[in-house]
PDB file of N, CA and C in Angstrom:
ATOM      1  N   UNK A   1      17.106  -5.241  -7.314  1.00  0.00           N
ATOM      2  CA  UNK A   1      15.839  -5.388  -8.008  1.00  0.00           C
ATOM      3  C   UNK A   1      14.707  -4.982  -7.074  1.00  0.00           C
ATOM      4  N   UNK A   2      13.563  -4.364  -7.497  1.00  0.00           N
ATOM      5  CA  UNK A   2      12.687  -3.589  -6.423  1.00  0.00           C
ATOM      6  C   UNK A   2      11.547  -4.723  -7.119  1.00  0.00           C
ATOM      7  N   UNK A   3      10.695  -4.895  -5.930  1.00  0.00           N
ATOM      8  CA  UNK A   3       9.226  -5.374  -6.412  1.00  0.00           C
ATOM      9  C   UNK A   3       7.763  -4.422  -7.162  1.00  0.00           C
ATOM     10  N   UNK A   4       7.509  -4.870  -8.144  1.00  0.00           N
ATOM     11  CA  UNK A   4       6.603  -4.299  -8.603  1.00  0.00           C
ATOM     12  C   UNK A   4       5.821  -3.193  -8.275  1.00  0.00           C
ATOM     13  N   UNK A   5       5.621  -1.860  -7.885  1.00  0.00           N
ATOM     14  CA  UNK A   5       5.071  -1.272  -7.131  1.00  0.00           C
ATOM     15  C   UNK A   5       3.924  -1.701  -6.306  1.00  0.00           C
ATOM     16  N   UNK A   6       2.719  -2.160  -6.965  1.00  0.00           N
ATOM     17  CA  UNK A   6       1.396  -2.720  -6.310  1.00  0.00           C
ATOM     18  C   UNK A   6       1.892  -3.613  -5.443  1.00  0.00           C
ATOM     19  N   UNK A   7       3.121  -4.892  -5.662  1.00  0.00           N
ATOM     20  CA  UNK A   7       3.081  -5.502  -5.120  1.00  0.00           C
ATOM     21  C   UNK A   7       3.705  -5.099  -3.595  1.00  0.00           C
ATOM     22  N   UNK A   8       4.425  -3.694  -3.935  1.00  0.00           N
ATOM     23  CA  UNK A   8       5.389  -3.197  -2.578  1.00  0.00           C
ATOM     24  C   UNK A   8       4.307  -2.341  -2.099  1.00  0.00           C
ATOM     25  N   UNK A   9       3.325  -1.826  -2.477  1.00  0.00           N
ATOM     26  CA  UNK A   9       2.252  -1.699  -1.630  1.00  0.00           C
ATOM     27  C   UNK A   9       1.824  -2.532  -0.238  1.00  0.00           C
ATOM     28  N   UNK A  10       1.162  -3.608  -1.086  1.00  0.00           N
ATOM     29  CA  UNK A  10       0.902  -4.703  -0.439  1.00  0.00           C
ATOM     30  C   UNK A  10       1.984  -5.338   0.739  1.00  0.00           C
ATOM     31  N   UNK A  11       3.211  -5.279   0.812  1.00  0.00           N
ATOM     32  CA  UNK A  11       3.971  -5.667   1.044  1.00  0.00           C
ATOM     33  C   UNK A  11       4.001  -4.728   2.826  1.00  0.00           C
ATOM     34  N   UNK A  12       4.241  -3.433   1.921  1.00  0.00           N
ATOM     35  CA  UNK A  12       4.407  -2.769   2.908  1.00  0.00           C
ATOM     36  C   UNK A  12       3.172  -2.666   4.348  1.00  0.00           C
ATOM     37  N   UNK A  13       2.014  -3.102   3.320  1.00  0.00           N
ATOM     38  CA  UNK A  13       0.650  -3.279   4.304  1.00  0.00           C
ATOM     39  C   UNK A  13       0.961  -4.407   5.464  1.00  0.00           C
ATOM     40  N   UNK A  14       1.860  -5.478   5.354  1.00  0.00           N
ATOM     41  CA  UNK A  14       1.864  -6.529   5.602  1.00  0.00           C
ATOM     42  C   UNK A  14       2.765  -6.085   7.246  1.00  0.00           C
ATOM     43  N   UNK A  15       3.615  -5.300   7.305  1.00  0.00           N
ATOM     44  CA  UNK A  15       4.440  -4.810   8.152  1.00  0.00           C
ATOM     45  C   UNK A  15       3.360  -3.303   8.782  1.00  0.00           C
ATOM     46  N   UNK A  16       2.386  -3.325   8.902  1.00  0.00           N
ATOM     47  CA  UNK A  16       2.323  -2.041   9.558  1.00  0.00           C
ATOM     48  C   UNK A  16       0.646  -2.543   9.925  1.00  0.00           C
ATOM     49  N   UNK A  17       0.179  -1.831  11.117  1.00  0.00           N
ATOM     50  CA  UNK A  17      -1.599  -2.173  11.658  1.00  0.00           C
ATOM     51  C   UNK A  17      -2.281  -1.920  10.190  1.00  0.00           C
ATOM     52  N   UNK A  18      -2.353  -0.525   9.619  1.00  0.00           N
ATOM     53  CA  UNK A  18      -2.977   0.190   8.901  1.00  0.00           C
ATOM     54  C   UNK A  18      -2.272   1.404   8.334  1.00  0.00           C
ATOM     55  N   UNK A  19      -2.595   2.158   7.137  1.00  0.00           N
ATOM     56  CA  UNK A  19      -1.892   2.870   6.552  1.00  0.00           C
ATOM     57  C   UNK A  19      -3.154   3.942   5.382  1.00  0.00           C
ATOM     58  N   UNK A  20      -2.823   5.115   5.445  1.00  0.00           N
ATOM     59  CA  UNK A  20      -3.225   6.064   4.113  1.00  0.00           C
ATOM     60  C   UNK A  20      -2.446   6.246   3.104  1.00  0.00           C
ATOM     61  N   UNK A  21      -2.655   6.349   1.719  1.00  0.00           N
ATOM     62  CA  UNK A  21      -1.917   6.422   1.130  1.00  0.00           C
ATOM     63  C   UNK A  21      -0.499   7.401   1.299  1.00  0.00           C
ATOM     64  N   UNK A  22      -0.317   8.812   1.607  1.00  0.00           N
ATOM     65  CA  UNK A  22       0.302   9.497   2.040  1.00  0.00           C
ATOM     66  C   UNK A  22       1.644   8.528   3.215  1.00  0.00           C
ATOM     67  N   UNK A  23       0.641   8.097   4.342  1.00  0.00           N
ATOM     68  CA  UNK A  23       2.109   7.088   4.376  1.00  0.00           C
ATOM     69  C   UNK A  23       2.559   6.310   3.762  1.00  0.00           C
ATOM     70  N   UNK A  24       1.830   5.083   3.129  1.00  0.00           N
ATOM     71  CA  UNK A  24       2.434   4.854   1.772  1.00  0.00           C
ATOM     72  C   UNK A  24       3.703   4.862   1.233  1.00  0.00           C
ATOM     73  N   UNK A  25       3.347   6.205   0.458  1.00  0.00           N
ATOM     74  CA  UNK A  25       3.983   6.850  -0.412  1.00  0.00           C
ATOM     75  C   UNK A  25       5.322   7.239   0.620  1.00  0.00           C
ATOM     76  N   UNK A  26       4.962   7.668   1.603  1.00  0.00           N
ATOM     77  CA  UNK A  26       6.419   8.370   2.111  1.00  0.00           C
ATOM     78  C   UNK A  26       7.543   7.087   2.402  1.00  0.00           C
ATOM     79  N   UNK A  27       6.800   5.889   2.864  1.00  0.00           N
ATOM     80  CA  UNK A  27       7.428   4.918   3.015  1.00  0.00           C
ATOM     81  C   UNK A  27       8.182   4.423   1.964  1.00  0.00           C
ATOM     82  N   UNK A  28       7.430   4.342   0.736  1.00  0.00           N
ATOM     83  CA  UNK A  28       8.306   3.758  -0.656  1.00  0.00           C
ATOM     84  C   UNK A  28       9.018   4.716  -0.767  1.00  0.00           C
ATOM     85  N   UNK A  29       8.663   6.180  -0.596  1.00  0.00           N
ATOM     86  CA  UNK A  29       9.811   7.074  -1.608  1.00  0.00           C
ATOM     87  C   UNK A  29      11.043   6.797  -1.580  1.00  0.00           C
ATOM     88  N   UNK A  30      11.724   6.433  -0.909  1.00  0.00           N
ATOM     89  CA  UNK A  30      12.896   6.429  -0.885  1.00  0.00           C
ATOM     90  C   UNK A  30      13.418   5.368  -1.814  1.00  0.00           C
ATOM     91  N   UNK A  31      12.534   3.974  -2.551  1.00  0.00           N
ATOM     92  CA  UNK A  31      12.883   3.429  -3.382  1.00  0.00           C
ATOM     93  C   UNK A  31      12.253   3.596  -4.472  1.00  0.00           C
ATOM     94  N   UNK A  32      10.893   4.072  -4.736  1.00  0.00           N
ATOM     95  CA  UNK A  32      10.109   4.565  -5.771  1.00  0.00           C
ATOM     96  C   UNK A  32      10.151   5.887  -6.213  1.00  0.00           C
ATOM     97  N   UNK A  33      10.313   6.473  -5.055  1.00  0.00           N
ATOM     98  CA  UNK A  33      10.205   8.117  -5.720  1.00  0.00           C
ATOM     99  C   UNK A  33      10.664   8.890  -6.713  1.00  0.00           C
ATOM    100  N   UNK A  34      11.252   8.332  -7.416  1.00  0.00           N
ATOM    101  CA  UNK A  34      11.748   8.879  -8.868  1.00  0.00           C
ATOM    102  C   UNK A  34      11.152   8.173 -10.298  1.00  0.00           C
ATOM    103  N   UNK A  35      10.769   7.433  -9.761  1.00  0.00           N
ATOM    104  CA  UNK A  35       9.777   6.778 -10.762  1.00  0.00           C
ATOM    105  C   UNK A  35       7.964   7.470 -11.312  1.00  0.00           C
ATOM    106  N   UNK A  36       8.245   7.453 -12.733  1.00  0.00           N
ATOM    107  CA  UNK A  36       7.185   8.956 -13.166  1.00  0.00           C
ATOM    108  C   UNK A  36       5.858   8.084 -12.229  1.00  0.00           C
ATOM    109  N   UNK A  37       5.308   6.738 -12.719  1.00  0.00           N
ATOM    110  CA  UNK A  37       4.626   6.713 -12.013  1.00  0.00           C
ATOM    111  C   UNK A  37       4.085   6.468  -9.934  1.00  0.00           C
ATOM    112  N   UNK A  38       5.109   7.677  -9.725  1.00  0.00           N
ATOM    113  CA  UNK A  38       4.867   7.624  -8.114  1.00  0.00           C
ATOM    114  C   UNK A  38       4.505   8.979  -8.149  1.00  0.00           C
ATOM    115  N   UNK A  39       2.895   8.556  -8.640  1.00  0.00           N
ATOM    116  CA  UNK A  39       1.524  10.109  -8.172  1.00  0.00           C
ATOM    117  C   UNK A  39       0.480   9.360  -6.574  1.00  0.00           C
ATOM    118  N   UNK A  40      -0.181  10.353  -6.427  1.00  0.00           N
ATOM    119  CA  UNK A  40      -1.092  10.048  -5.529  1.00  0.00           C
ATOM    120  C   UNK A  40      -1.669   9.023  -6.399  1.00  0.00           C
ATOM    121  N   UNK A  41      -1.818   9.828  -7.298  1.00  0.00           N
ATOM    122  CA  UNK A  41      -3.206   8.882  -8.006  1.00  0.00           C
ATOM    123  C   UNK A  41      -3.224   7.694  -8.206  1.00  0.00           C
ATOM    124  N   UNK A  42      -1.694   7.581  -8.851  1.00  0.00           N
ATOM    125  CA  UNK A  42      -1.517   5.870  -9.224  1.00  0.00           C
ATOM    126  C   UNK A  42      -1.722   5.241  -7.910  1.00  0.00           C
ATOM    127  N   UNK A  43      -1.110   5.624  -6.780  1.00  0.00           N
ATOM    128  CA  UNK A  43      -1.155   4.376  -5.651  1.00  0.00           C
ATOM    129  C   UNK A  43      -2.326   4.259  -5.080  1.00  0.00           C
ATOM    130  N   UNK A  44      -2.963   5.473  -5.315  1.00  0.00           N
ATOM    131  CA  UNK A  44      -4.664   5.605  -4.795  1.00  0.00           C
ATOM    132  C   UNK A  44      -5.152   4.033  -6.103  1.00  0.00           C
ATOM    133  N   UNK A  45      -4.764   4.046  -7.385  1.00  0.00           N
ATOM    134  CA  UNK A  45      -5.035   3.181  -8.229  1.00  0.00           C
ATOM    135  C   UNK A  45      -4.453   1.873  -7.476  1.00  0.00           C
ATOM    136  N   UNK A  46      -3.614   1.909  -6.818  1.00  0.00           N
ATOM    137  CA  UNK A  46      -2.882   0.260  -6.298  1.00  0.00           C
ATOM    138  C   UNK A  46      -3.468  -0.214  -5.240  1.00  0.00           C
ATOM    139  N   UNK A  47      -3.948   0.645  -4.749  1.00  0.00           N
ATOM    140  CA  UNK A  47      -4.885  -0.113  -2.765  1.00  0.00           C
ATOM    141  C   UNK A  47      -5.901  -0.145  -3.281  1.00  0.00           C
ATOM    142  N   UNK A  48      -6.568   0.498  -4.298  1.00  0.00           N
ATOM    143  CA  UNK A  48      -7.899  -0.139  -4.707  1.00  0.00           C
ATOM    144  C   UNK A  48      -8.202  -1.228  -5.533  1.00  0.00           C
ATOM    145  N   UNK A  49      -7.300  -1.190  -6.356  1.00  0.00           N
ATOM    146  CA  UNK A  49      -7.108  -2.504  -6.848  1.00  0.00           C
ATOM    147  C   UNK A  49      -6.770  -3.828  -5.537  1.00  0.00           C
ATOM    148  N   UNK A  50      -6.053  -3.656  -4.959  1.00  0.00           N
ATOM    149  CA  UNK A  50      -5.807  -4.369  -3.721  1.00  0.00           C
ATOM    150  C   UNK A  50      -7.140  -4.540  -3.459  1.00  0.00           C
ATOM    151  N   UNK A  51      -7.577  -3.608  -2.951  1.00  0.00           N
ATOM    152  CA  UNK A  51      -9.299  -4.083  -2.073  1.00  0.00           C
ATOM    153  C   UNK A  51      -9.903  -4.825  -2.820  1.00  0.00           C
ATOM    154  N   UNK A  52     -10.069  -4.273  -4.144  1.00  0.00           N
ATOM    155  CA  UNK A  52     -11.327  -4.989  -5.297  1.00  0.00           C
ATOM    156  C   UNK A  52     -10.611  -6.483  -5.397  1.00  0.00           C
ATOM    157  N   UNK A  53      -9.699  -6.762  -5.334  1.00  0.00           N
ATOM    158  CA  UNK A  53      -8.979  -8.470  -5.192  1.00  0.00           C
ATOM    159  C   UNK A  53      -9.295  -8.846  -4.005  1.00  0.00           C
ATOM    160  N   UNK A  54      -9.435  -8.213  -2.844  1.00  0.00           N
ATOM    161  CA  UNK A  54      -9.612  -9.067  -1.934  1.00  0.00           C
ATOM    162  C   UNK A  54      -8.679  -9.275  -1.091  1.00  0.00           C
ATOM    163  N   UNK A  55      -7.612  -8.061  -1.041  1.00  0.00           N
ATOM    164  CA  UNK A  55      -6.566  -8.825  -0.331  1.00  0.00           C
ATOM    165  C   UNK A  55      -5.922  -7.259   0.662  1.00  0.00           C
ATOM    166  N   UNK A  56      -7.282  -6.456   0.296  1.00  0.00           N
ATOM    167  CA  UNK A  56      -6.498  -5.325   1.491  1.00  0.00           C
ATOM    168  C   UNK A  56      -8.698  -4.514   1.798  1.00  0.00           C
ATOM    169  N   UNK A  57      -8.426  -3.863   3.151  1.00  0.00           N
ATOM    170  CA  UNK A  57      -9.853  -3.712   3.018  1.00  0.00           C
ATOM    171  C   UNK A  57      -9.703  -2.169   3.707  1.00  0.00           C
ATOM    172  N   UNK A  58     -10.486  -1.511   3.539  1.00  0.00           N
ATOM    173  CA  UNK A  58     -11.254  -0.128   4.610  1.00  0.00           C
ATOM    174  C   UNK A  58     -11.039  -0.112   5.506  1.00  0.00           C
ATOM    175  N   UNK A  59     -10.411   0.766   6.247  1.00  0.00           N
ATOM    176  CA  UNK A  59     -10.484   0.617   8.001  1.00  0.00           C
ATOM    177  C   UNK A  59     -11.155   1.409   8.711  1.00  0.00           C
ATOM    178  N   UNK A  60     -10.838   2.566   7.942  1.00  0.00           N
ATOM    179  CA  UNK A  60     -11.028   3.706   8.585  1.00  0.00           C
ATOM    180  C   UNK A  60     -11.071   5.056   7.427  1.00  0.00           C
ATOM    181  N   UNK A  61     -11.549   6.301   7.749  1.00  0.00           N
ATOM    182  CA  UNK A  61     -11.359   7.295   6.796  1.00  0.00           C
ATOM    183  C   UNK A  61     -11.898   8.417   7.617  1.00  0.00           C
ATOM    184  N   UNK A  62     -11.496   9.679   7.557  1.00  0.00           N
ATOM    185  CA  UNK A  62     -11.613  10.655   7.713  1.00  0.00           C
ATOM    186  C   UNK A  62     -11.089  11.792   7.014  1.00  0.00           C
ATOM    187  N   UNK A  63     -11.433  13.024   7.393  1.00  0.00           N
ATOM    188  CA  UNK A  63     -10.921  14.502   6.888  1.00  0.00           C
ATOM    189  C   UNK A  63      -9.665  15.166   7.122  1.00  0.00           C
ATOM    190  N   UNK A  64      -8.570  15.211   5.940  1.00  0.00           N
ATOM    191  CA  UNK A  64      -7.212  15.596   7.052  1.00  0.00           C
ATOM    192  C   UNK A  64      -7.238  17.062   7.043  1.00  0.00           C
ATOM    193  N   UNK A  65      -6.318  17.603   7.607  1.00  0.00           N
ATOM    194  CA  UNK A  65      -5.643  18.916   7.651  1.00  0.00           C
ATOM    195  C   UNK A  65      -6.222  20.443   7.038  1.00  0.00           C
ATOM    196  N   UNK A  66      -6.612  19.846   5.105  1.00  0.00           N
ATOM    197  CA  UNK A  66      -6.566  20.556   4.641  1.00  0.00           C
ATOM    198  C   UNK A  66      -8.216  19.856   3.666  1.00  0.00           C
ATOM    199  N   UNK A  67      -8.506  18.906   4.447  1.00  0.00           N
ATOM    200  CA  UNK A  67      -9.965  19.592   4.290  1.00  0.00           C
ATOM    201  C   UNK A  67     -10.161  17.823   2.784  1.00  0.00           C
ATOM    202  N   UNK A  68      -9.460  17.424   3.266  1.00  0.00           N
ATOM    203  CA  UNK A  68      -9.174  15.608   2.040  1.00  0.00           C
ATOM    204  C   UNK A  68      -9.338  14.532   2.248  1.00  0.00           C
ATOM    205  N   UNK A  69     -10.745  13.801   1.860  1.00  0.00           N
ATOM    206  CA  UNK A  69     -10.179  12.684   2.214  1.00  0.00           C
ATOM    207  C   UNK A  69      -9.494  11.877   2.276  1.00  0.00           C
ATOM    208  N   UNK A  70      -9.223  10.993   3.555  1.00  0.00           N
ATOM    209  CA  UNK A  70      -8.050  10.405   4.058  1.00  0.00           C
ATOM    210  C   UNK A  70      -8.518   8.577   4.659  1.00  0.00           C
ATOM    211  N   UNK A  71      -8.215   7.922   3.676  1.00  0.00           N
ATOM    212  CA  UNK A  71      -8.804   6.664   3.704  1.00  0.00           C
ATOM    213  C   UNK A  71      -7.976   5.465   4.322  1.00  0.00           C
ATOM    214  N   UNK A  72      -8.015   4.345   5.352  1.00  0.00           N
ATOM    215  CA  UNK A  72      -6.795   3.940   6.130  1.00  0.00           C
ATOM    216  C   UNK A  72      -7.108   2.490   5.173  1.00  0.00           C
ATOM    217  N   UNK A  73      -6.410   1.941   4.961  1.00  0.00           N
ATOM    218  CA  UNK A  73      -6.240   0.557   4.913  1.00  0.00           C
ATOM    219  C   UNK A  73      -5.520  -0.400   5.796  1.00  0.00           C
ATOM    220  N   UNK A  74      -6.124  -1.756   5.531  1.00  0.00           N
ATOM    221  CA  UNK A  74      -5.585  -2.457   6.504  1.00  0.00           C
ATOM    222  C   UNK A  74      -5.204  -3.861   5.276  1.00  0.00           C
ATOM    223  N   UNK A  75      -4.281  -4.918   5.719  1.00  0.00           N
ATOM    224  CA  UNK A  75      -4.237  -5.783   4.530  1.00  0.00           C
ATOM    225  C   UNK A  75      -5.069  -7.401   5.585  1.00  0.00           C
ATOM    226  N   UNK A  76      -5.473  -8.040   4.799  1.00  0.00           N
ATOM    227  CA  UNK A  76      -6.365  -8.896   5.476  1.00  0.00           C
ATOM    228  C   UNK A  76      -5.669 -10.575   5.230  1.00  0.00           C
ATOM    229  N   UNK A  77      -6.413 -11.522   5.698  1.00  0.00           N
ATOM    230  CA  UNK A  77      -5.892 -12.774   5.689  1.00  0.00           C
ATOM    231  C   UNK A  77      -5.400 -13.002   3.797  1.00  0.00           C
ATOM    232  N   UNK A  78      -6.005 -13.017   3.123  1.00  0.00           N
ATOM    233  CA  UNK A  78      -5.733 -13.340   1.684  1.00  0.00           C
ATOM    234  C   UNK A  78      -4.532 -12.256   1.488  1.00  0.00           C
ATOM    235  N   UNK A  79      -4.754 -11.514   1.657  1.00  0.00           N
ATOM    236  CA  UNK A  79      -3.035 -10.576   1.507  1.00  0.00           C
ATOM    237  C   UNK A  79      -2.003 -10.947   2.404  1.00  0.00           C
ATOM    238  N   UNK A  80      -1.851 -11.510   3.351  1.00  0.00           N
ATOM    239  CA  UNK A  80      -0.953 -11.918   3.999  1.00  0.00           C
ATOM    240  C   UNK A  80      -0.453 -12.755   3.567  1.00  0.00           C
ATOM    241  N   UNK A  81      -1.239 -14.092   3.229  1.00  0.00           N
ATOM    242  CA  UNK A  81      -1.052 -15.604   2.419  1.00  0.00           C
ATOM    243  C   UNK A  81      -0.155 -14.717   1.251  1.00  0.00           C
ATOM    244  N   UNK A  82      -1.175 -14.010   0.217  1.00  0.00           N
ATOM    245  CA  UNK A  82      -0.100 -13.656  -1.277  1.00  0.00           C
ATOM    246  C   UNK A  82       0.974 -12.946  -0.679  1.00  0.00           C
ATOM    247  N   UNK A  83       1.069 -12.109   0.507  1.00  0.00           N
ATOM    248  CA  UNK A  83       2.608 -11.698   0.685  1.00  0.00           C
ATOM    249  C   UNK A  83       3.675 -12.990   0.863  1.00  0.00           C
ATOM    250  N   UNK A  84       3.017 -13.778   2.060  1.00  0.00           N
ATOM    251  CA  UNK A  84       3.936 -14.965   2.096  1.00  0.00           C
ATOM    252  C   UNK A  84       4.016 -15.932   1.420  1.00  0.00           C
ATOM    253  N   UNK A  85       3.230 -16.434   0.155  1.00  0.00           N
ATOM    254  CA  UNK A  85       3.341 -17.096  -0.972  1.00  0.00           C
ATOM    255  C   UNK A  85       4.483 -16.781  -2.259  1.00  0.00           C
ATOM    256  N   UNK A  86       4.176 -15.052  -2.351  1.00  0.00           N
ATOM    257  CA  UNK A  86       4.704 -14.519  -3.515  1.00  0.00           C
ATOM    258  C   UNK A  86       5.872 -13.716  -3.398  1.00  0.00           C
ATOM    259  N   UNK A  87       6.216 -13.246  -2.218  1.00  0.00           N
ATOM    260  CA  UNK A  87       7.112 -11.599  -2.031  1.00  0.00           C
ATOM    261  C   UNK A  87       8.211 -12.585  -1.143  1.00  0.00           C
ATOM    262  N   UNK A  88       9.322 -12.591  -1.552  1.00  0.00           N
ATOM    263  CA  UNK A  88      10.881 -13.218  -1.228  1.00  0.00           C
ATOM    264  C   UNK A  88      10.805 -12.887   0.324  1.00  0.00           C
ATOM    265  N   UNK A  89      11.647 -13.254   1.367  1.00  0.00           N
ATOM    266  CA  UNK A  89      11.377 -12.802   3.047  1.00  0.00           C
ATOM    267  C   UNK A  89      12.715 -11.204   2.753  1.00  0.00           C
ATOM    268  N   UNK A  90      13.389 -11.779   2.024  1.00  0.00           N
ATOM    269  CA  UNK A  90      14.477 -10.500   1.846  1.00  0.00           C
ATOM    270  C   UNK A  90      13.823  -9.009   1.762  1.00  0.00           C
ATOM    271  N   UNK A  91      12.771  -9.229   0.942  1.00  0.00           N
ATOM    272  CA  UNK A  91      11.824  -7.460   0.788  1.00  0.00           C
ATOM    273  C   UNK A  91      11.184  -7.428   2.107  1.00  0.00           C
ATOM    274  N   UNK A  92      10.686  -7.980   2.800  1.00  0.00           N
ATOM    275  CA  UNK A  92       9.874  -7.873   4.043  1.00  0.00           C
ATOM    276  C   UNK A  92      10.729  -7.040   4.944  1.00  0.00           C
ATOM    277  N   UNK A  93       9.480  -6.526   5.445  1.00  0.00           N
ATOM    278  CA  UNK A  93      10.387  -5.604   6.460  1.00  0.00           C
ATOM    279  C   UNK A  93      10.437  -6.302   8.234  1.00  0.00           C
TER     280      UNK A  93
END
């Protein structure tokens, strides 16, 4: 059974300093990636939703490679609590 995507977002925030979506994404693919909704867009839709709750924030952002912005997140005290309140220790990385 896989966790909710948003919530394996979050999850994954919980195990790493900071993250762009692009890592992200490369990180889930291997359990999401066949799933229609694994676009940029949607997960660009899941860390912002994250932020607007309160439970992941801005870190950092800059211009990558090819000229895109590239926005870092970090997950904060209230996302840590809902990781360790809500997300089993088995999904944790």
């Amino acid at each position: 059974m896989l966790l909710p995507a948003r919530t394996a977002v979050l999850n994954y925030l919980y195990g790493v300093e900071n993250a762009d979506i692009a890592q992200i994404m490369e990180a889930l693919k291997p359990l999401y990636g066949g799933e229609r909704q694994f676009t940029k867009d949607r997960y660009m839709d899941h860390v912002m939703s994250l932020e607007a709750n309160g439970m992941v924030n801005l870190c950092s952002y800059d211009l990558d490679q090819n000229g895109e912005l590239r926005m870092r997140y970090e997950i904060n005290d209230d996302g840590r609590y809902a990781v360790d309140k809500y997300v089993d220790k088995k999904y944790r990385k």
